[in-house]
Protein backbone atom coordinates (compact mmCIF):
# COMPACT_ATOMS: atom_id res chain seq x y z
CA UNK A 1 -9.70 -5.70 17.18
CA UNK A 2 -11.02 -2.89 19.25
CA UNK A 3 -14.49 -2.07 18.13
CA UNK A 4 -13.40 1.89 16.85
CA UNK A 5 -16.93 3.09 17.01
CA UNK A 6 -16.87 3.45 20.63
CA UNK A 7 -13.63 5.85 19.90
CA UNK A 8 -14.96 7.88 17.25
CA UNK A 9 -16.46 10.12 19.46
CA UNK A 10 -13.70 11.42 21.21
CA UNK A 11 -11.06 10.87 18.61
CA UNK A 12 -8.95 13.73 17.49
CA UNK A 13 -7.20 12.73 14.04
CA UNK A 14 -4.30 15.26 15.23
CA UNK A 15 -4.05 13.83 18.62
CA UNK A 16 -2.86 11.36 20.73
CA UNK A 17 -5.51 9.93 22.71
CA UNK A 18 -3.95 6.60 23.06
CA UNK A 19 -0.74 5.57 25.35
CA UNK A 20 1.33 2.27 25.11
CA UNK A 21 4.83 1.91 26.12
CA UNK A 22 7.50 3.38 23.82
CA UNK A 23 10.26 1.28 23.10
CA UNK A 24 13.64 1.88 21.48
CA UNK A 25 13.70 0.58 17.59
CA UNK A 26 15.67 -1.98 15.19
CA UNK A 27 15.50 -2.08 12.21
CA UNK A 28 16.93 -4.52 8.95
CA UNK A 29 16.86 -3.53 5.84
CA UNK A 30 15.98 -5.92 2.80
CA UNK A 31 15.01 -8.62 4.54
CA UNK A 32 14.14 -11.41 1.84
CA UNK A 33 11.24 -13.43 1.13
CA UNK A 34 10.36 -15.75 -1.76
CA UNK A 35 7.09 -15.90 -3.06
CA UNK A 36 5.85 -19.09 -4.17
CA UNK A 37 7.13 -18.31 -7.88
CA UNK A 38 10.29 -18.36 -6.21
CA UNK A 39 10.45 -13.80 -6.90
CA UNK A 40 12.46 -12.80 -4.37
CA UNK A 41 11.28 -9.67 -2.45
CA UNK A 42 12.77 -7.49 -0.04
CA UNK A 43 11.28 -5.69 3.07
CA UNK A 44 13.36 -3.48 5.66
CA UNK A 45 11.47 -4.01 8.93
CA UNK A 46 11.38 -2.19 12.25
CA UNK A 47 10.62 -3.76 15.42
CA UNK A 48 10.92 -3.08 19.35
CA UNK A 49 14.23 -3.60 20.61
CA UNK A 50 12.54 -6.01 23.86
CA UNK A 51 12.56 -9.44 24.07
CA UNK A 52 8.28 -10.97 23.73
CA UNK A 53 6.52 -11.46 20.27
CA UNK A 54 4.54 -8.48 18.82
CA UNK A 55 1.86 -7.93 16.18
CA UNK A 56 2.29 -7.08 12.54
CA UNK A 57 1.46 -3.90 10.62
CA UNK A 58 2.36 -5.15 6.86
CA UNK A 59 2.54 -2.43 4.34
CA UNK A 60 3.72 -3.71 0.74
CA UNK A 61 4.52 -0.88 -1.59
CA UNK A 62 5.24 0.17 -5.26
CA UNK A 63 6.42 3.82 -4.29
CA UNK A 64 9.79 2.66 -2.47
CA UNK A 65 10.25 1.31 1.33
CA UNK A 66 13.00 4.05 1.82
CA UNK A 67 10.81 6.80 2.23
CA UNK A 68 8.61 5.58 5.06
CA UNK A 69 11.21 5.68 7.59
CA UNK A 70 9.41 7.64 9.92
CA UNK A 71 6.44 5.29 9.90
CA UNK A 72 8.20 2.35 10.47
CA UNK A 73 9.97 3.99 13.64
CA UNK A 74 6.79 5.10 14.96
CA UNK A 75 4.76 2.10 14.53
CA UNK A 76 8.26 0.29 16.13
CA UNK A 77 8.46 2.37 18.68
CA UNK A 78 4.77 1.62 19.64
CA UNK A 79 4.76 -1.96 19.98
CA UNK A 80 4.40 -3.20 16.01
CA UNK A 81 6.47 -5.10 13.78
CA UNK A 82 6.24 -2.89 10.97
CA UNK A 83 7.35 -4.59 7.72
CA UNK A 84 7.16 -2.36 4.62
CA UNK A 85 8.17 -4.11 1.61
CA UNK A 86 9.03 -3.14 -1.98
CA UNK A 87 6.20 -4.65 -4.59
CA UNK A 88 7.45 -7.39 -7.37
CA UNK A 89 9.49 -5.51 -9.41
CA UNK A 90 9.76 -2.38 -7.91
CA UNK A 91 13.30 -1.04 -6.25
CA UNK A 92 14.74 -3.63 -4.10
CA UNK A 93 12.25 -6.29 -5.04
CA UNK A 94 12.74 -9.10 -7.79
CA UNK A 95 10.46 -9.50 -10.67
CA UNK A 96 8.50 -8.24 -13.48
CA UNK A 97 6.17 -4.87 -12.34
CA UNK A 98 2.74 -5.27 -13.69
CA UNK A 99 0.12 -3.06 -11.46
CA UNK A 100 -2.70 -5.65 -9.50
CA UNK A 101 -1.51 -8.33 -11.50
CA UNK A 102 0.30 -10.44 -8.47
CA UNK A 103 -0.88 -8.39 -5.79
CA UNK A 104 -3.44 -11.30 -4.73
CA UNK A 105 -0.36 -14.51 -4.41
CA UNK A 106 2.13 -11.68 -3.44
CA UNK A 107 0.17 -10.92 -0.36
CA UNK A 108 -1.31 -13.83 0.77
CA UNK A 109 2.80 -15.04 1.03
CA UNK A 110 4.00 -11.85 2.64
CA UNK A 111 1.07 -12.29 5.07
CA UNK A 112 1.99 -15.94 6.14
CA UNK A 113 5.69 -15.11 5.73
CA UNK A 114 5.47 -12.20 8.70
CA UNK A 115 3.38 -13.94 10.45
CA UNK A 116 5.82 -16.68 10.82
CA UNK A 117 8.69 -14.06 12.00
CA UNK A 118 10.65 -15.03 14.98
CA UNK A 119 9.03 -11.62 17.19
CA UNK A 120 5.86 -11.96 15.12
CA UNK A 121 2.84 -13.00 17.49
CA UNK A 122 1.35 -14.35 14.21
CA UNK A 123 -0.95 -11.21 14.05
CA UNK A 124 -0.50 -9.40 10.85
CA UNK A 125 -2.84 -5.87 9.82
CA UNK A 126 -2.41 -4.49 6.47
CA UNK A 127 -1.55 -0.30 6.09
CA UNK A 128 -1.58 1.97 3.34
CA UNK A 129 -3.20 4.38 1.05
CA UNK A 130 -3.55 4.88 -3.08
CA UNK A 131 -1.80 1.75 -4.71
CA UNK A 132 -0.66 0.30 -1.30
CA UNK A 133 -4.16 0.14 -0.46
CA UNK A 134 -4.79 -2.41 -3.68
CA UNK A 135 -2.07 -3.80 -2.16
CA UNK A 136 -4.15 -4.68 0.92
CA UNK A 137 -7.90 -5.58 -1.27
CA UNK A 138 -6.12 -7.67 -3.39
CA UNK A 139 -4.14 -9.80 -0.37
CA UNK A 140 -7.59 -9.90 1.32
CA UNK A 141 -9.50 -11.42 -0.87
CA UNK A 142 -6.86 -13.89 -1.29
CA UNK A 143 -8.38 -14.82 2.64
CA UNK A 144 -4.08 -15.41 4.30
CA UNK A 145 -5.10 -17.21 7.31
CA UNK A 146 -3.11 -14.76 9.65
CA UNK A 147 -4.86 -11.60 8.39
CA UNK A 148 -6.41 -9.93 11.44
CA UNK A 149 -7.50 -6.76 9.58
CA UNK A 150 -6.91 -3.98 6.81
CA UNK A 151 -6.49 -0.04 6.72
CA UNK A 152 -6.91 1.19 2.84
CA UNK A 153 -7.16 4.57 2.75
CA UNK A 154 -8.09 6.99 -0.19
CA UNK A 155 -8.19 3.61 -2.71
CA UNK A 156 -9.78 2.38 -4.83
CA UNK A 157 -12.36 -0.62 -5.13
CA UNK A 158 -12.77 -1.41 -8.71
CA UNK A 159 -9.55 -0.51 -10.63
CA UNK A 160 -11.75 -0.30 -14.29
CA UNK A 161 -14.17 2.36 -12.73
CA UNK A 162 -12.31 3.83 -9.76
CA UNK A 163 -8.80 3.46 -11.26
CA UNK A 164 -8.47 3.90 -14.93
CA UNK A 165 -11.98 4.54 -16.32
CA UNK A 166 -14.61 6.85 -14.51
CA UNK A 167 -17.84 6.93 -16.29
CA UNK A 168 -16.58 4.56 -19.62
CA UNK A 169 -14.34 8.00 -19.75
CA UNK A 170 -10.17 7.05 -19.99
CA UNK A 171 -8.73 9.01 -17.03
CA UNK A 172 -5.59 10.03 -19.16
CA UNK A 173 -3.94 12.32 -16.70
CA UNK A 174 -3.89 10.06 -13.75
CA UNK A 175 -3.51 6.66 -15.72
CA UNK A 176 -0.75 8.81 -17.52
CA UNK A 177 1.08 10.68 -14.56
CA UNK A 178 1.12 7.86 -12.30
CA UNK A 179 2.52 5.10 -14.92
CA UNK A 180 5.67 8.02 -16.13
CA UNK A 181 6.40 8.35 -13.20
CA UNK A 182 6.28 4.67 -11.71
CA UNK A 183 8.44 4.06 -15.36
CA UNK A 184 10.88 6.16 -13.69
CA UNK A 185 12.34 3.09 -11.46
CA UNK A 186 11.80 0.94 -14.32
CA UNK A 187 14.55 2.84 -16.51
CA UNK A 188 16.54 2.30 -13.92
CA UNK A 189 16.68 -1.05 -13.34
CA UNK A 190 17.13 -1.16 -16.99
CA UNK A 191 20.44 0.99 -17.13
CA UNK A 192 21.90 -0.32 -13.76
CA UNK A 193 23.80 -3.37 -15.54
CA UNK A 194 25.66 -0.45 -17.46
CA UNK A 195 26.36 1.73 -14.59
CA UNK A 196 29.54 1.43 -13.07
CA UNK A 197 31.34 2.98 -10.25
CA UNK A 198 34.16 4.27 -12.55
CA UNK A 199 31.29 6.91 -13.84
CA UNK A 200 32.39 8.90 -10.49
CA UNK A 201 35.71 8.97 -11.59
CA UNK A 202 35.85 12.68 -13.30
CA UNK A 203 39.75 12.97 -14.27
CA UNK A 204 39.54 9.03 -15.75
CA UNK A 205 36.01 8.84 -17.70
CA UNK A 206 35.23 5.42 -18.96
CA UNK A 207 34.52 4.90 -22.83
CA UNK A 208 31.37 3.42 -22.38
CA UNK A 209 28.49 5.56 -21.39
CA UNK A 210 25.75 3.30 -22.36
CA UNK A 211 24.24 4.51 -19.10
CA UNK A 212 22.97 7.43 -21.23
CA UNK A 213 21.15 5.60 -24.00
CA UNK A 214 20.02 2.24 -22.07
CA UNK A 215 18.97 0.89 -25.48
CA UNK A 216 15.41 0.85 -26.02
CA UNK A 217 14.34 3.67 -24.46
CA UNK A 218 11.36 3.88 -22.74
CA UNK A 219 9.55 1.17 -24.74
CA UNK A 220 8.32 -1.34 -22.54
CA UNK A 221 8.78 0.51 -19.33
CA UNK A 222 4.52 0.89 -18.84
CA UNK A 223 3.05 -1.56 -21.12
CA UNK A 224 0.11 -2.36 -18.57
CA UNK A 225 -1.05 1.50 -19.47
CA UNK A 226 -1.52 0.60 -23.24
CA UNK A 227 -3.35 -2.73 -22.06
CA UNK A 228 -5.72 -0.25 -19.51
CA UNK A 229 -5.93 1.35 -23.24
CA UNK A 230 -6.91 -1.85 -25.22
CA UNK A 231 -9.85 -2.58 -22.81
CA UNK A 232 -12.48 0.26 -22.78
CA UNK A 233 -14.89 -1.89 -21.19
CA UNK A 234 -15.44 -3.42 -18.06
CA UNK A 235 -14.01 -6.68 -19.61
CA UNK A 236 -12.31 -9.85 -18.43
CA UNK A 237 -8.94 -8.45 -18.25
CA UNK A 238 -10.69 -5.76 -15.15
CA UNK A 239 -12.61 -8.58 -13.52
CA UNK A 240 -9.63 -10.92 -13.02
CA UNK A 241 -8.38 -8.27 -9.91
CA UNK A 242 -12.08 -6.61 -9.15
CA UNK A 243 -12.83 -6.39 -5.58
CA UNK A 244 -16.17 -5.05 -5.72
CA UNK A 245 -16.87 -8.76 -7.34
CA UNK A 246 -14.87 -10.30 -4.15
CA UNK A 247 -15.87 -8.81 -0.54
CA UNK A 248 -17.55 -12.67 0.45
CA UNK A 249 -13.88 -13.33 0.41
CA UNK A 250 -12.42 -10.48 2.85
CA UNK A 251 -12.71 -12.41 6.22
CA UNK A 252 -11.19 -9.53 8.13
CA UNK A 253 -12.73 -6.12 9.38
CA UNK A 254 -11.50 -3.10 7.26
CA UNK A 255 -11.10 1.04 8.48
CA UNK A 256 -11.60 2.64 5.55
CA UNK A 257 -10.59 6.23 5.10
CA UNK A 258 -11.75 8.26 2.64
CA UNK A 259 -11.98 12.32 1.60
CA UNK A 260 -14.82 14.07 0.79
CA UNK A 261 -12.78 15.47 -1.82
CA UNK A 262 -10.25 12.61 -3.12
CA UNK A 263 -10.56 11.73 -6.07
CA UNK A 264 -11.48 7.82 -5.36
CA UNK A 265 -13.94 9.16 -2.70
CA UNK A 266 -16.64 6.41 -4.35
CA UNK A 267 -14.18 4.00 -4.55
CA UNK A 268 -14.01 4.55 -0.20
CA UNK A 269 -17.63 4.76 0.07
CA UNK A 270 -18.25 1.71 -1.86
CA UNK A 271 -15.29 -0.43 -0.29
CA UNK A 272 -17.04 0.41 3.51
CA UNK A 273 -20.65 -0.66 2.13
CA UNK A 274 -19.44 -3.69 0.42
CA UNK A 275 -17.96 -5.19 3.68
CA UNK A 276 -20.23 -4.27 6.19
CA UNK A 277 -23.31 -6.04 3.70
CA UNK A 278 -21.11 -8.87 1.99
CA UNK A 279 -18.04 -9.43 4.18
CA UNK A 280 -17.41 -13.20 4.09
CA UNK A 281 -17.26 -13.23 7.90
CA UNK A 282 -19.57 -11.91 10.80
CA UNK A 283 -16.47 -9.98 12.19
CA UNK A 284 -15.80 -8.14 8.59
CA UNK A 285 -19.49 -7.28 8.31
CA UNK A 286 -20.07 -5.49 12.11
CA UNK A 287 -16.50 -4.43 12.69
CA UNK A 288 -15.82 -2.63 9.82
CA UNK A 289 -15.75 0.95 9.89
CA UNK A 290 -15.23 4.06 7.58
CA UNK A 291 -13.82 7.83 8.30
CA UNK A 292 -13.88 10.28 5.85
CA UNK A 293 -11.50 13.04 6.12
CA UNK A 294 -11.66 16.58 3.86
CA UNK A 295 -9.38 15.08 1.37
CA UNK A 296 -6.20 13.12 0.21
CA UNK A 297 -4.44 12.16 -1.48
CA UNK A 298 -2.95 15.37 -1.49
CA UNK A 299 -4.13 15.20 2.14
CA UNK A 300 -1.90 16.40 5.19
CA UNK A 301 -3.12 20.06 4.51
CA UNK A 302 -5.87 21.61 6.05
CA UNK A 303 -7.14 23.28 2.76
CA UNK A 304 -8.48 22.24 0.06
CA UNK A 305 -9.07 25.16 -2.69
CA UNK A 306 -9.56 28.28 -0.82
CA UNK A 307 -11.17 26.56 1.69
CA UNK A 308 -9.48 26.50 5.10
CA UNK A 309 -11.33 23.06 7.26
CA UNK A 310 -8.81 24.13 10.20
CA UNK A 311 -6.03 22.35 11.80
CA UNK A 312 -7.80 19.42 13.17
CA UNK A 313 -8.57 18.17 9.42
CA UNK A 314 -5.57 17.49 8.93
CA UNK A 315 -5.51 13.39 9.75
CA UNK A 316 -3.27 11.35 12.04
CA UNK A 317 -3.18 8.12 9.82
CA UNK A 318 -0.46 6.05 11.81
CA UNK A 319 -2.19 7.22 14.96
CA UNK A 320 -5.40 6.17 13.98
CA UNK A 321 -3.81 2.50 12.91
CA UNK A 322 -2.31 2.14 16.22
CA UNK A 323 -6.05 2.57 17.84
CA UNK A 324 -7.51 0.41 15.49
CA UNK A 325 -4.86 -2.51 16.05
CA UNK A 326 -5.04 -4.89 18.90
């Protein structure tokens, strides 16, 4: 890794201060892996159309591989495998969703899996923000032996404290906003096996529109949100996927990004000071580094109430992964 202190200095998050050689793109689309449990998941991946091996920017989401696109051609087009993969149980991905729950084994295999890829160098970085940055905590501490380095940005470190719970205090409207609308994928997966392409046909209609009434509902679409319920306290069920109880594991330097005004701003803070005085490797303790930015998630503007920070607060997050890669 580059040592990205020397860089802050001069780095503009809206510019491009780097230069590497821009190459045309591929891309595949759900490319498979099986985990260990034998959960097949599916990835679409984008890579420089040149013959040579190339590192690995791994991203492993929950919010649906179809809508980072432009990331994966700009990371492509820079000299990275980017891989962006669906989450167990999430849109093209196999399996039962349960948030954190297999984040740890799922990772660690996706990790060893790209780094095995035919134009992988066997470098693989981790990318993301929000969930897709648990994504990254919980593969690190899981310690995949081809793990050169993570990116989480505006995430979380302690999913009781940061995540659902603030204070001992149930944080209803995110815990409640983000599993509706995560449910939304969920319902339907559950319909699909009564959705058929007859439903198009308008002047023919098919008798059965079970597609309407799935069955049950909603029921059982979030249940992890009545467990975050059932545990008020900072219990076993939260300690089984803490990080804050893990950094001796993360072997790997981290860039954390935070905002001053994001709502897990601690959970940043706290991430950056856990490495750099428990990292379980020399490399994770003096090569990590932290940003902080005006805000996110909600990021990308340059306001944040009726404050204007100006245009240059407005971050560059794939540009500042492509400095902080080897």
């Amino acid at each position: 890794h580059r040592c990205l202190g020397v860089m802050l200095g001069t780095l503009m998050l809206t510019g491009s201060i780097y230069a590497r050689e821009q190459y045309d793109v591929k891309v595949e689309t759900n490319v498979a892996m099986k985990t260990r449990d034998g959960i097949t998941l599916r990835a679409d991946i984008y890579r420089p159309e040149a013959p040579g091996k190339f590192p690995v920017i791994l991203q492993r989401t929950p919010y649906d591989k179809r809508n980072d696109v432009a990331t994966g051609l700009r990371f492509a087009a820079n000299g990275f495998v980017f891989v962006d993969q669906d989450v167990r149980g999430r849109n093209a991905s196999e399996g039962d969703w349960y948030p954190f729950k297999y984040e740890s084994q799922d990772g660690y295999d996706a990790v060893e899996w790209a780094a095995e890829l035919p134009y992988s160098d066997g470098k693989v970085g981790l990318f993301g923000g929000s969930y897709v940055g648990a994504t990254q905590m919980l593969a690190a501490i899981s310690s995949p032996p081809h793990l050169v380095g993570i990116m989480p940005f505006v995430t979380a470190t302690d999913y009781y404290e940061d995540w659902a719970y603030q204070g001992g205090a149930f944080q209803q409207l995110l815990a409640q906003a983000w599993s509706s609308a995560l449910a939304l994928d969920g319902l339907t997966r559950r319909a699909a096996p009564t959705a058929l392409a007859t439903h198009w046909n308008l002047m023919d209609p098919p008798v059965d529109y079970r597609v309407l009434n799935p069955g049950k509902g909603s029921a059982g679409l979030a249940n992890y949100y009545f467990d975050w319920i059932d545990h008020p306290t900072d219990d076993e069920y939260w300690k089984q996927w803490s990080i804050q109880r893990n950094f001796n594991k993360i072997q790997v330097p981290a860039l954390v990004i935070g905002g001053w005004y994001d709502l897990f701003q601690d959970g940043s803070l706290r991430t950056y000071m856990g490495i750099k005085s428990e990292g379980g490797s020399e490399t994770a303790r003096n090569q990590t580094r932290l940003v902080m930015l005006v805000g996110m998630p909600a990021g990308g503007t340059q306001t944040i109430g009726d404050i204007d920070f100006g245009k240059k607060s407005v971050p560059d997050i794939p540009g500042l992964a492509i400095l902080w890669s080897p």
